[in-house]
Protein backbone atom coordinates (compact mmCIF):
# COMPACT_ATOMS: atom_id res chain seq x y z
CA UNK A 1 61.44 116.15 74.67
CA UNK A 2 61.67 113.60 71.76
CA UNK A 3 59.56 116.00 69.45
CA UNK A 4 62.76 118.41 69.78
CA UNK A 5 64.92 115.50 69.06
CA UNK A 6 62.65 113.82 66.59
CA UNK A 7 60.72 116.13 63.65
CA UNK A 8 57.11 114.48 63.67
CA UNK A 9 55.92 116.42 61.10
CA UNK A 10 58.75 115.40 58.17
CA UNK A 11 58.50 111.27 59.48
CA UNK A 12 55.59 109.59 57.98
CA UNK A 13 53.10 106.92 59.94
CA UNK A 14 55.38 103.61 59.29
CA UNK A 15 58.56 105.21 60.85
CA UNK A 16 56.60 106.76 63.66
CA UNK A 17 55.11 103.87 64.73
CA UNK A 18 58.54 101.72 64.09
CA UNK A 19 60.20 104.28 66.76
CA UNK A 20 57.38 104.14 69.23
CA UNK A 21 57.75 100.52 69.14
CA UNK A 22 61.95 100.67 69.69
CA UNK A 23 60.85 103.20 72.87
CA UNK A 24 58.75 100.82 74.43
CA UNK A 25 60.73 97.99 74.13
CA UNK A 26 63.51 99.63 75.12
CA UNK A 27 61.71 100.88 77.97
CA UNK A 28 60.50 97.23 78.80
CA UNK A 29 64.13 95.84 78.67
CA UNK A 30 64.98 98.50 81.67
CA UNK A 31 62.27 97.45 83.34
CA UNK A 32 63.64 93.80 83.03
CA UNK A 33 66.59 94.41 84.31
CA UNK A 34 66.04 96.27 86.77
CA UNK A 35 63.62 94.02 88.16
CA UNK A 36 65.98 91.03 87.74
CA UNK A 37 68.68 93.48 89.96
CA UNK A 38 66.55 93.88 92.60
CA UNK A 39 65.76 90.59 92.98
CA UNK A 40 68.79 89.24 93.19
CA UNK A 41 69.85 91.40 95.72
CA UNK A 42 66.72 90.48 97.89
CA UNK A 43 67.63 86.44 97.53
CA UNK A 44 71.73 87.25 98.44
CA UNK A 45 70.08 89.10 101.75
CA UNK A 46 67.37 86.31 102.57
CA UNK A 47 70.32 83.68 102.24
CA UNK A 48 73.05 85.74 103.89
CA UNK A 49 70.14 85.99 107.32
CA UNK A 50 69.41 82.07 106.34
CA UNK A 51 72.75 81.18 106.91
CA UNK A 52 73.54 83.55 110.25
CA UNK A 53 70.20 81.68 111.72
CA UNK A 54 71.25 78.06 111.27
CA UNK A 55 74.48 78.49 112.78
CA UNK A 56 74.77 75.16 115.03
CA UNK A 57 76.11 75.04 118.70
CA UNK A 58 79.31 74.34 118.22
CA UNK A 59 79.64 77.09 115.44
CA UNK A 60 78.77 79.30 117.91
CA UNK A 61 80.64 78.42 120.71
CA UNK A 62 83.87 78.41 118.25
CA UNK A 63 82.97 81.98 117.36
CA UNK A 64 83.21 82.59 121.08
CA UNK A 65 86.40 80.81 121.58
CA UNK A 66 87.29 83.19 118.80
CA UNK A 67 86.11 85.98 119.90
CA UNK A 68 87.71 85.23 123.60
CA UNK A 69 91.32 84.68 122.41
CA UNK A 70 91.12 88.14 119.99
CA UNK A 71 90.58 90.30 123.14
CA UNK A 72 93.01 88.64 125.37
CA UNK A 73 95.84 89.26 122.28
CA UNK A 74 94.28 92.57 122.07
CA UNK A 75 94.70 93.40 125.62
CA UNK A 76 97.47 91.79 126.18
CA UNK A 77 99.08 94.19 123.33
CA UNK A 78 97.14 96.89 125.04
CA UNK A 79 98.80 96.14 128.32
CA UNK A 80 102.30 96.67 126.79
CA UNK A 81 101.77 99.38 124.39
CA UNK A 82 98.63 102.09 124.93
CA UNK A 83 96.31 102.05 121.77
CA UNK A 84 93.39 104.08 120.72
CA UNK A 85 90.17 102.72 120.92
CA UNK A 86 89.92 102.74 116.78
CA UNK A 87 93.22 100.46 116.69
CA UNK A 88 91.77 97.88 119.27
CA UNK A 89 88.68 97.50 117.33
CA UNK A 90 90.65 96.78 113.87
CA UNK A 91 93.39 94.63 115.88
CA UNK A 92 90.20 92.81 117.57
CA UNK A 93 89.05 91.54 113.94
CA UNK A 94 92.60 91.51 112.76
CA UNK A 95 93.35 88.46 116.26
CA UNK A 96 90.00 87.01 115.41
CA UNK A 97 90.92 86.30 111.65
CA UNK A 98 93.98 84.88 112.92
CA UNK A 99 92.25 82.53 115.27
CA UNK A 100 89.93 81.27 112.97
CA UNK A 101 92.11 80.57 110.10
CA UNK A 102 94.48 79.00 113.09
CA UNK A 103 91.56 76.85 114.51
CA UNK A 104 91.64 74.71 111.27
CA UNK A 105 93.32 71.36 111.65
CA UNK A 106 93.61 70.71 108.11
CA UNK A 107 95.94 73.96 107.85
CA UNK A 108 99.31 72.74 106.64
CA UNK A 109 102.64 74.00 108.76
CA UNK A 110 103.70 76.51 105.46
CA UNK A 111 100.32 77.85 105.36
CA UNK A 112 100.12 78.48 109.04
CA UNK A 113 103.58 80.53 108.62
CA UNK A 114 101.76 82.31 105.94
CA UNK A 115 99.38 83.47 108.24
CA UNK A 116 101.73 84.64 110.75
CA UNK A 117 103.66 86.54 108.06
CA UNK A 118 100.16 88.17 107.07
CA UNK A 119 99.03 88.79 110.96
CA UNK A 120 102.76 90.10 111.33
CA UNK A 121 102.68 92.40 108.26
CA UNK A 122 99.25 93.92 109.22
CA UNK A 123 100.22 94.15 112.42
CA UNK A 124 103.40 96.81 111.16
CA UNK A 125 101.00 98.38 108.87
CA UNK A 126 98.32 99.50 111.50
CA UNK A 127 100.75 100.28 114.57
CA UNK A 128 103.26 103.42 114.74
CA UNK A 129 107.11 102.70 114.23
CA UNK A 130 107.82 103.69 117.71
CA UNK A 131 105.42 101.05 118.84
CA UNK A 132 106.39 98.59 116.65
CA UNK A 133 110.02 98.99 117.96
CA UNK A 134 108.90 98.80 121.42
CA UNK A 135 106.68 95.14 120.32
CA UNK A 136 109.86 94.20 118.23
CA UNK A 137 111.71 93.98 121.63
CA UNK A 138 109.22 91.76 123.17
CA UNK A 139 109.91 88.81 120.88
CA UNK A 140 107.91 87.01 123.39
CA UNK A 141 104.33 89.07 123.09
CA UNK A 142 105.08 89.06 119.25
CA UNK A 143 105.47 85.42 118.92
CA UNK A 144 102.09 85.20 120.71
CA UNK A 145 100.13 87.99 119.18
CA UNK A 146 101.03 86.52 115.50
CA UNK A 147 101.36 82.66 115.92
């Protein structure tokens, strides 16, 4: 392939020995790279399953706290209006977002109404217009499902 490209026969020794050496290195620079690529994917997985294993007690009965109070929103919305199993599972991680941004004490009162403008918003985006009418006539359920 790089005789077609290159014409051995009109280059003389100095040049073809300067362009095997630009080849090589420029072989050995890929080879870097990709090396260095790999690896740091391999140390952002082996800290990612670090992390997930040293998860304390309380971490993980917060994440089940969490996890608790998204599927009682989510069926409690489910009660009220029927949804599809593909709209529980997105509302599920949609309520447990909420929770866990809600669960922080040092959350200020604006940035808490942030949140419920965001949980509110996503909520409109992901359910019909005919069953966000019927859940804008519940004020109550709304309230909960987004504060």
């Amino acid at each position: 392939m790089i005789s077609k490209l290159i014409r051995f026969d009109v280059i003389n020794t100095k040049q073809k020995s300067f362009i095997m050496k630009k080849i090589i290195a420029l072989f050995v620079i890929m080879l870097g790279f990709g090396f260095t690529a790999n690896a740091q994917q391999k140390k952002a997985a082996v800290k990612s399953a670090a992390v997930a294993s040293t998860a304390t007690p309380q971490q993980t009965a917060k994440a089940a706290t969490i996890e608790k109070a998204a599927i009682s929103d989510v069926e409690s919305l489910n009660s009220f209006i029927p949804l599809k199993d593909a709209d529980r599972q997105s509302l599920k991680g949609l309520f447990a977002y909420k929770h866990e941004l809600l669960s922080d004490a040092a959350l200020s009162k604006e940035r808490k109404d942030i949140v419920s403008q965001t949980i509110e918003a996503k909520l409109r985006a992901t359910l019909s217009p005919e069953q966000m009418a019927k859940l804008d006539q519940n004020t109550k359920l709304l309230n909960t499902l987004t504060h």
